[in-house]
Protein backbone atom coordinates (compact mmCIF):
# COMPACT_ATOMS: atom_id res chain seq x y z
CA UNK A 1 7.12 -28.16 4.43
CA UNK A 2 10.41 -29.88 4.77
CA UNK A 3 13.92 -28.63 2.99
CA UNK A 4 13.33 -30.94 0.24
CA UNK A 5 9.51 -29.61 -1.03
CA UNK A 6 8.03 -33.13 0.65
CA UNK A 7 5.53 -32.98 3.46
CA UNK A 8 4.67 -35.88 5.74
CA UNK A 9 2.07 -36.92 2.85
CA UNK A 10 4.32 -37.59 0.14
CA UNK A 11 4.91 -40.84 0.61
CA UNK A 12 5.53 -43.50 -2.13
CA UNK A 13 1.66 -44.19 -3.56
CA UNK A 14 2.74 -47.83 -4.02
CA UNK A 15 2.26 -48.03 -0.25
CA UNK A 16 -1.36 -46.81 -0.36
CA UNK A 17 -1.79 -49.01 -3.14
CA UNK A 18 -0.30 -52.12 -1.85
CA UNK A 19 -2.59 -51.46 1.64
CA UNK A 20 -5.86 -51.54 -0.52
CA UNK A 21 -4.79 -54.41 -1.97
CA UNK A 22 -3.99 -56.13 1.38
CA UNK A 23 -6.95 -55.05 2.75
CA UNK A 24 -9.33 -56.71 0.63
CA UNK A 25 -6.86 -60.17 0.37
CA UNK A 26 -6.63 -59.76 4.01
CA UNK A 27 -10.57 -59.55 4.86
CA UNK A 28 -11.92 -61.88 1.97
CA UNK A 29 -10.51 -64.67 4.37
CA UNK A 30 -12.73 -63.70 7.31
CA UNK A 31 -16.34 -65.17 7.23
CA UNK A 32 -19.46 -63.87 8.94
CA UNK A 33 -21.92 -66.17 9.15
CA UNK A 34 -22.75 -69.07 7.21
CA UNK A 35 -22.51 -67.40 3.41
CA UNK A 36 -21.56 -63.96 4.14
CA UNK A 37 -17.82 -62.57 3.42
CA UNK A 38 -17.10 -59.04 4.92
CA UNK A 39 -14.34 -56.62 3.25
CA UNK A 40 -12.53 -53.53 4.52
CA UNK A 41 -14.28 -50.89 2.09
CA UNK A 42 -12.68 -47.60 3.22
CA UNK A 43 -9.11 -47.05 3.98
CA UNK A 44 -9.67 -44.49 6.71
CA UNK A 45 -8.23 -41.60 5.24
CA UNK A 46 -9.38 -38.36 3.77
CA UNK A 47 -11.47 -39.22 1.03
CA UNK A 48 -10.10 -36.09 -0.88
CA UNK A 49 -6.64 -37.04 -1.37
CA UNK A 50 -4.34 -39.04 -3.27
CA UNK A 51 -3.20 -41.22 -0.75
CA UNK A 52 -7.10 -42.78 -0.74
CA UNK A 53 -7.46 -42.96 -4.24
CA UNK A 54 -4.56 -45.01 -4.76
CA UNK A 55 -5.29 -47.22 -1.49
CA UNK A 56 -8.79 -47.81 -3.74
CA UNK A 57 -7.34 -49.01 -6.87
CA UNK A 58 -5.30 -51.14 -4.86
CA UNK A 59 -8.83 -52.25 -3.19
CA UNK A 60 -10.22 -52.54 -6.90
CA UNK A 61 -7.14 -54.01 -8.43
CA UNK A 62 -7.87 -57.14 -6.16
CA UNK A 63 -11.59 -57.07 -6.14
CA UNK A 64 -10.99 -57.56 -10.18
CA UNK A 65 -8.71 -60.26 -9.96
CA UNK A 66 -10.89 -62.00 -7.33
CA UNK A 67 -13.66 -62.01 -9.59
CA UNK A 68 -11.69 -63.31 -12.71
CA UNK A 69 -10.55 -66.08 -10.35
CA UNK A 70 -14.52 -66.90 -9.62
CA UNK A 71 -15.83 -66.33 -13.12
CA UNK A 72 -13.01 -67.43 -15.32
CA UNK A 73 -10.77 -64.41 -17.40
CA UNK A 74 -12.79 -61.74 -19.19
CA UNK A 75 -16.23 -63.12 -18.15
CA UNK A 76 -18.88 -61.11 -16.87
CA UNK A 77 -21.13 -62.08 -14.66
C-alpha cells in the first residue's frame, strides 16, 4: 500500500468503464464474414474485481444503446 491508502488498483472506475464501452464501439465495426459481427466480450482482467465489473457495464451500457439504435427507443425485440 502506498502513503495515501491507494494501491496500484485504485484507479478512477470511469476508466474501466469508458474501456468497455470502447471495446464494444471499437469491435462492432469489424466484420467476419458475410453477416457475422464479432465483439470483445471479456476485458481481460480478474473477473472478481471491480475494475471488471465496471469495464462490463461500460460493455453493456453500449450494447443497450446499440440495440435502441436497431430497434427504435424502449422496444424489445
Amino acid at each position: 500500500m502506498r502513503r495515501n491508502g491507494l494501491t496500484k488498483y485504485d484507479a478512477p472506475l470511469r476508466i474501466q468503464f469508458d474501456w468497455g464501452y470502447e471495446a464494444f464501439k471499437k469491435s462492432s465495426r469489424k466484420k467476419r464474414g458475410k453477416r457475422s459481427v464479432y465483439h470483445i466480450m471479456d476485458s481481460g482482467m480478474d473477473h472478481n474485481t471491480m475494475q471488471h465489473r465496471e469495464w462490463q457495464r461500460g460493455w453493456n451500457t453500449a450494447y443497450f444503446e446499440n440495440q435502441e439504435k436497431q430497434n427504435g427507443f424502449r422496444t424489445r425485440g
